[in-house]
C-alpha atoms as a PDB file:
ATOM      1  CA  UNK A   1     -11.788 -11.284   3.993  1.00  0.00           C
ATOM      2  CA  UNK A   2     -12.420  -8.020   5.253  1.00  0.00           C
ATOM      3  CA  UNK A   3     -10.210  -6.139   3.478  1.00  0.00           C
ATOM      4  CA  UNK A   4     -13.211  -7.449   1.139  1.00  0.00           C
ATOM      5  CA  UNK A   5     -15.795  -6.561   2.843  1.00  0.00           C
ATOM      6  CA  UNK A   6     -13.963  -2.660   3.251  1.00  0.00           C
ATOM      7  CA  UNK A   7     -14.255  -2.438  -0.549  1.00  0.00           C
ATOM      8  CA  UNK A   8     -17.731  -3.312  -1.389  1.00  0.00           C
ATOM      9  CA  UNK A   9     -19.008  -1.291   1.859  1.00  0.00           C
ATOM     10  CA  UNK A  10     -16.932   1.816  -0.018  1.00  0.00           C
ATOM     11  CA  UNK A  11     -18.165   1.319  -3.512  1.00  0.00           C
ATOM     12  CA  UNK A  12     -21.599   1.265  -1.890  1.00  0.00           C
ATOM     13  CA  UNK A  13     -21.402   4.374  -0.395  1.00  0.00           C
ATOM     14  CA  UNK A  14     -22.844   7.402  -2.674  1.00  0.00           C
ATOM     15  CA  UNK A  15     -20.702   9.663  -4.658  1.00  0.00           C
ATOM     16  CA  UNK A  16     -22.351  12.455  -2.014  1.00  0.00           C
ATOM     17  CA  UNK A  17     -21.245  10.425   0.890  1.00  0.00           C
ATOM     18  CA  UNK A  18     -17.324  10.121  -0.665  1.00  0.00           C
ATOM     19  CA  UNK A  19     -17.807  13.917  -1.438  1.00  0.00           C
ATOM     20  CA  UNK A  20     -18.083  14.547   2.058  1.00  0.00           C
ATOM     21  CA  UNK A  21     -15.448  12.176   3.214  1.00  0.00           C
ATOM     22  CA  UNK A  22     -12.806  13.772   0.960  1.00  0.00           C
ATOM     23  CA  UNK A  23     -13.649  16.880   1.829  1.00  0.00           C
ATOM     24  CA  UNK A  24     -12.957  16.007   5.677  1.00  0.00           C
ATOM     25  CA  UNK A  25     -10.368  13.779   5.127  1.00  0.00           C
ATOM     26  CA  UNK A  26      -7.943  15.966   3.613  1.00  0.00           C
ATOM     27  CA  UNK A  27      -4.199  15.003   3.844  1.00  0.00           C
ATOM     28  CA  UNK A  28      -0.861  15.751   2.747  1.00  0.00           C
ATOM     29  CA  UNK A  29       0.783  13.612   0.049  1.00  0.00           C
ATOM     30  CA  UNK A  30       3.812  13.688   2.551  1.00  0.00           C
ATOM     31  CA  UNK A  31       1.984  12.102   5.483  1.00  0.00           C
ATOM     32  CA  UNK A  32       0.012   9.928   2.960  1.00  0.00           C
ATOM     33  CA  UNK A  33       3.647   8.575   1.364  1.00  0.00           C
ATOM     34  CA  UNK A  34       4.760   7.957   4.827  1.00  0.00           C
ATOM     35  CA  UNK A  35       2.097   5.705   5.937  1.00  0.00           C
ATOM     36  CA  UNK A  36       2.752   3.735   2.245  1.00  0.00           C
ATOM     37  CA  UNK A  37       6.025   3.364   3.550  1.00  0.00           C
ATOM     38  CA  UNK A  38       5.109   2.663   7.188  1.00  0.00           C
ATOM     39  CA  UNK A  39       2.501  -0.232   5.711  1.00  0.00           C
ATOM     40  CA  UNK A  40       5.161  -1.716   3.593  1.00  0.00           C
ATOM     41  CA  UNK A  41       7.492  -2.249   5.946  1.00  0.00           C
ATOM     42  CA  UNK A  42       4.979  -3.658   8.287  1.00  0.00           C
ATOM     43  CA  UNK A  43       4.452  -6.222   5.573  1.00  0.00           C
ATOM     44  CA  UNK A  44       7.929  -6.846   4.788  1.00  0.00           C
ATOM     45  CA  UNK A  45       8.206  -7.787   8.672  1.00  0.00           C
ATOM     46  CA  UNK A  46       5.174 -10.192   8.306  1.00  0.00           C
ATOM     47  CA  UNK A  47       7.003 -11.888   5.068  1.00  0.00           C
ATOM     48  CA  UNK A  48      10.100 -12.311   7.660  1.00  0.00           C
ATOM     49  CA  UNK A  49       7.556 -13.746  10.487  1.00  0.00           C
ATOM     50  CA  UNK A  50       5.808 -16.047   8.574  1.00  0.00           C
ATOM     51  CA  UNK A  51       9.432 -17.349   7.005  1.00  0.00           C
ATOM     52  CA  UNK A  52      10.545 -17.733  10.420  1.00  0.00           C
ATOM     53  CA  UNK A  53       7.134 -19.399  11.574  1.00  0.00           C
ATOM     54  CA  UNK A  54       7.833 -22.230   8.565  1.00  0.00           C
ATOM     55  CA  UNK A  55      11.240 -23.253   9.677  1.00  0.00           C
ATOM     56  CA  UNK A  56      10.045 -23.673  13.109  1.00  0.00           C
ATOM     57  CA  UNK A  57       7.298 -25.607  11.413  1.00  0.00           C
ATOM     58  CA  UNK A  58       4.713 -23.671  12.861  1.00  0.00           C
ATOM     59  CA  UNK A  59       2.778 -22.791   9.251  1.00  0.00           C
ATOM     60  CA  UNK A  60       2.377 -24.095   5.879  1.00  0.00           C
ATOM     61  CA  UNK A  61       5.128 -23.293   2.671  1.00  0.00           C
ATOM     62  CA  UNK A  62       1.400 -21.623   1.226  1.00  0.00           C
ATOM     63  CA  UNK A  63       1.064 -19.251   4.062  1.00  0.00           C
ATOM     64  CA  UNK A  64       5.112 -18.068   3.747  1.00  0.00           C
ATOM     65  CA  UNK A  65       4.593 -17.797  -0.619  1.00  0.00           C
ATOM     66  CA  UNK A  66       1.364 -16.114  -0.048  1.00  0.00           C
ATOM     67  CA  UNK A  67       3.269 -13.249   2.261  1.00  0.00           C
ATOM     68  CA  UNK A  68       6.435 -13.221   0.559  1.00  0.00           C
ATOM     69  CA  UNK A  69       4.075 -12.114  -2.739  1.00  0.00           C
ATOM     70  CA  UNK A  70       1.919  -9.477  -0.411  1.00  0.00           C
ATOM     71  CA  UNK A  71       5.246  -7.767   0.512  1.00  0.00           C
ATOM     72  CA  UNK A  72       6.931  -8.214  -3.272  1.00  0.00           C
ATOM     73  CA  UNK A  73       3.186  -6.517  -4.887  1.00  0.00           C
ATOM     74  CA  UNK A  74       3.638  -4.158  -1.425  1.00  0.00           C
ATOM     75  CA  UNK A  75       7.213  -3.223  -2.633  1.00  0.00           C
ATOM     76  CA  UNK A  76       6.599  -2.873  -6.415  1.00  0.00           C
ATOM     77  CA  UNK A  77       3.772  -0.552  -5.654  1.00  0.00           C
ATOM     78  CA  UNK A  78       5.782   1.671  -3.599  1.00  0.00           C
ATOM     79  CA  UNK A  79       8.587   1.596  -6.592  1.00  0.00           C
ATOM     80  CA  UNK A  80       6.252   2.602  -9.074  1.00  0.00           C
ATOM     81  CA  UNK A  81       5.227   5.289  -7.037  1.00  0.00           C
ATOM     82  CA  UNK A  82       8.388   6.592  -6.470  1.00  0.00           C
ATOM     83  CA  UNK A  83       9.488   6.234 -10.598  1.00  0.00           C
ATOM     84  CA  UNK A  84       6.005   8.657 -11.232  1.00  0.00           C
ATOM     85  CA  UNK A  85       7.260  11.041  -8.646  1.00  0.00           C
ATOM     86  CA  UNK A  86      10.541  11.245 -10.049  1.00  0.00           C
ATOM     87  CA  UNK A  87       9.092  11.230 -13.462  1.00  0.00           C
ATOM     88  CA  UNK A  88       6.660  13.914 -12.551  1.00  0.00           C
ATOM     89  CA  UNK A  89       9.831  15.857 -10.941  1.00  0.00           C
ATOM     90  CA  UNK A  90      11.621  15.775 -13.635  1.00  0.00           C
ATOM     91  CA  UNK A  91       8.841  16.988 -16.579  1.00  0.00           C
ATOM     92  CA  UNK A  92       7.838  20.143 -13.692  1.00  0.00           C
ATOM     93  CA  UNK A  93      11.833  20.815 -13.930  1.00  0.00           C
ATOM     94  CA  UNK A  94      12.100  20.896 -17.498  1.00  0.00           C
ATOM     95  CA  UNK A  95       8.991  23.933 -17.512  1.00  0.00           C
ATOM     96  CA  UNK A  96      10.199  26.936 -18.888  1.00  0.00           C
ATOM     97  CA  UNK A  97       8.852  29.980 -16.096  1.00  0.00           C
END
């Protein structure tokens, strides 16, 4: 629910306002890829909690499905990040200098 409310407070904001904010936000696509990769495993280790949570009977089979999917759309994301990388790689290496 927040991660809700995080959206529509962003898309409220002015394109001024997000102006600003990019210009002072400013990071590498390294340390930006890292903290993908950070966040996914973090979810990946939630999918394993919760899975371990159900056989102890602690939560419901629709809690462990719904964070098995957040760390499979987590995962695929980062995949299809990777495949444009390489892809993007690959059509810079091809450039005649």
């Amino acid at each position: 629910m927040t991660e809700i409310k995080n959206i529509s407070e962003l898309l409220s904001k002015t394109i001024n306002e997000l102006g600003k904010l990019e210009e002072t936000q400013k990071e590498s696509f390294e340390k930006i890829l890292k903290e993908a990769i950070k966040e996914a495993s973090e979810v990946e280790k939630e999918a394993q909690k919760a899975i371990e949570d159900f056989v102890r009977g602690e939560i419901n089979i629709h809690q462990v499905v719904l964070a098995m999917q957040k760390a499979d759309l987590t995962l695929q994301t980062l995949i299809q990040v990777r495949n444009k990388v390489i892809a993007a790689y690959e059509e810079i290496s091809r450039m005649q200098i």
